[in-house]
C-alpha atoms as a PDB file:
ATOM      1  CA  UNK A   1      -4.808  -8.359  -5.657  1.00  0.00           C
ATOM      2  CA  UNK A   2      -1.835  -7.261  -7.728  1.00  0.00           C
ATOM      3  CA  UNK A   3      -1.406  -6.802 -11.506  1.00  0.00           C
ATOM      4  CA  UNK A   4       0.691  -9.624 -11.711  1.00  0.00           C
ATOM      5  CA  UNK A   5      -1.966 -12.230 -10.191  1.00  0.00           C
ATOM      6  CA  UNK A   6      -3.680 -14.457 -11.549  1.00  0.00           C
ATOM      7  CA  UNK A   7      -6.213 -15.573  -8.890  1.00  0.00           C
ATOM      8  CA  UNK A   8      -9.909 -16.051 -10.420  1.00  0.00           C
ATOM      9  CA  UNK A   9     -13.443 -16.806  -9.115  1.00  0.00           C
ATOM     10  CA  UNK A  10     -14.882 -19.237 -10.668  1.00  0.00           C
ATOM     11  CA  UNK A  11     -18.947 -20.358 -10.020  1.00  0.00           C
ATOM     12  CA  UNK A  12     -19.511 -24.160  -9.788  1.00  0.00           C
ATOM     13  CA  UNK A  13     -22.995 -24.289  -8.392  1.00  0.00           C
ATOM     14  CA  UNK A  14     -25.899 -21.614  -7.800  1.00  0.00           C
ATOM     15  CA  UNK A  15     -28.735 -23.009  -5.384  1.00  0.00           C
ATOM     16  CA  UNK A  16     -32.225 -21.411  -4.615  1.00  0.00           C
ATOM     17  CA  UNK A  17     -34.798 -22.418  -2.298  1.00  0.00           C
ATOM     18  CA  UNK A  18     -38.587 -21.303  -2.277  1.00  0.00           C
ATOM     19  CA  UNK A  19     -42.281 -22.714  -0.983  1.00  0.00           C
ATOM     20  CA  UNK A  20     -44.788 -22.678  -3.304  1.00  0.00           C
ATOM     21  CA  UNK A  21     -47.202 -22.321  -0.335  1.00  0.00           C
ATOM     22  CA  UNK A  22     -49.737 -25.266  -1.613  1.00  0.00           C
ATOM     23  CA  UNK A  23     -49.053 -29.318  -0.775  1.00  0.00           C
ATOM     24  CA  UNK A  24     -48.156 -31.197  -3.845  1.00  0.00           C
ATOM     25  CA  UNK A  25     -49.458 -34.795  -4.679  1.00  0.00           C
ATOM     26  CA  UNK A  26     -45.941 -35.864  -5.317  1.00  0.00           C
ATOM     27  CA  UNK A  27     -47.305 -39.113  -6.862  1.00  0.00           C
ATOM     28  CA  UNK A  28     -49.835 -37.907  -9.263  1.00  0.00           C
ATOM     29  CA  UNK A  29     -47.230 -35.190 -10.437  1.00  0.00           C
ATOM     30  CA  UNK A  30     -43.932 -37.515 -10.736  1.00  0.00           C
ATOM     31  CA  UNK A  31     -46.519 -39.743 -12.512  1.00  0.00           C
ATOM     32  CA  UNK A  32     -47.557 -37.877 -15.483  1.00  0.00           C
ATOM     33  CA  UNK A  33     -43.624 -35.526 -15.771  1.00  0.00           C
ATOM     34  CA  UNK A  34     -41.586 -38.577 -17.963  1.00  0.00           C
ATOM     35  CA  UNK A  35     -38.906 -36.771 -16.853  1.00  0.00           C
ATOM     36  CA  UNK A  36     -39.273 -36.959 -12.872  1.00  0.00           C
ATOM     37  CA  UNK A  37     -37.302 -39.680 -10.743  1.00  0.00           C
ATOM     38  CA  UNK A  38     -39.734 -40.247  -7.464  1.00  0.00           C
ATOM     39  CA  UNK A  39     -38.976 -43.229  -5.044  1.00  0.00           C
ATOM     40  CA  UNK A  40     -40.445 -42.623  -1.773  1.00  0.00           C
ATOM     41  CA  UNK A  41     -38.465 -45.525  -0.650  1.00  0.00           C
ATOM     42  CA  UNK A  42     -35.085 -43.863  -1.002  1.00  0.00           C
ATOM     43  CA  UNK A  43     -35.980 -40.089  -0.507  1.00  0.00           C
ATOM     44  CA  UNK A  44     -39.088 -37.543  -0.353  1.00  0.00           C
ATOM     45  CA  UNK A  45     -38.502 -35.285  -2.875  1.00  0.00           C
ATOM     46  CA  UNK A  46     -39.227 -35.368  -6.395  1.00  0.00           C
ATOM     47  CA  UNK A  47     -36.148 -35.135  -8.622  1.00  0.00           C
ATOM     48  CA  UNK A  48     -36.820 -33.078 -12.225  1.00  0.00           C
ATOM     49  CA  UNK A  49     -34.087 -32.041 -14.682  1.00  0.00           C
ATOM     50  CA  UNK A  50     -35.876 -30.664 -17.984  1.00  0.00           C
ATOM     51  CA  UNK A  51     -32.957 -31.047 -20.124  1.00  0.00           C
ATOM     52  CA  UNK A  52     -29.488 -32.545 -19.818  1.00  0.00           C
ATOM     53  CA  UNK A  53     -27.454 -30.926 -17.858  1.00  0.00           C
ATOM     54  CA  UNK A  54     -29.896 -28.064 -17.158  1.00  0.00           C
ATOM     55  CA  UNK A  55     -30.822 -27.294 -13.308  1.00  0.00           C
ATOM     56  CA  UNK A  56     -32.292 -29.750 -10.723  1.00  0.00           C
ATOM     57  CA  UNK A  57     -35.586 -29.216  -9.513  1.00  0.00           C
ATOM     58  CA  UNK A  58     -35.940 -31.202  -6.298  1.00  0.00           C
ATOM     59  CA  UNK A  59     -39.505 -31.015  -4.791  1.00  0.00           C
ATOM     60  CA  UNK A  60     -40.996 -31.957  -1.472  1.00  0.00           C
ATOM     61  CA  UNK A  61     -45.007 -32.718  -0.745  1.00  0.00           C
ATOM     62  CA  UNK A  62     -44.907 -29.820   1.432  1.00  0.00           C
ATOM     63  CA  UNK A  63     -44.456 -27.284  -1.869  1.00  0.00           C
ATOM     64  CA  UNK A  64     -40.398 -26.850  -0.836  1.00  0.00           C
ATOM     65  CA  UNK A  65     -38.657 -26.784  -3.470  1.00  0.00           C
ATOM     66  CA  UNK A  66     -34.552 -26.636  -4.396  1.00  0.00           C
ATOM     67  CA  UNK A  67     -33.306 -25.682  -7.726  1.00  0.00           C
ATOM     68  CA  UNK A  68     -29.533 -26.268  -8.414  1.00  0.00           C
ATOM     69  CA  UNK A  69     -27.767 -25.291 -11.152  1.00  0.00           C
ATOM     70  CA  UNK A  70     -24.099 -27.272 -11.421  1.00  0.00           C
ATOM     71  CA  UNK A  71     -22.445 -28.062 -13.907  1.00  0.00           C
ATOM     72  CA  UNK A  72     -22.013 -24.486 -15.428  1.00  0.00           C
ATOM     73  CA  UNK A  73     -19.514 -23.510 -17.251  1.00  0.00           C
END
């Protein structure tokens, strides 16, 4: 890259992965987290975002789990 460019790298979105090696009673949990958006009907995984904006916590009966951060800035 030369002086005179102007090219940047710029993160959008960071996503990790991990098992928290347990099964997870995704009903009981999404039940008592306000916060949590569970229908089995649509998709498997739990949804969680703690704050506005903040990362999304997606997590599957088996103990999977995705965390994705967008939205940064």
């Amino acid at each position: 890259m030369s002086e005179a460019s102007s090219d940047r790298v710029e993160i959008v979105n960071i996503v990790g992965s991990g098992a928290l090696g347990v099964e997870v009673d995704i009903d009981a949990l999404a039940g008592d987290i306000p916060e949590a958006e569970y229908n089995p009907e649509n998709y498997n995984g739990m949804y969680l975002r703690i704050e506005e904006h903040g990362p999304l916590i997606t997590l599957y009966r088996s103990g999977k789990y995705i965390i994705t951060g967008g939205g940064l800035t």
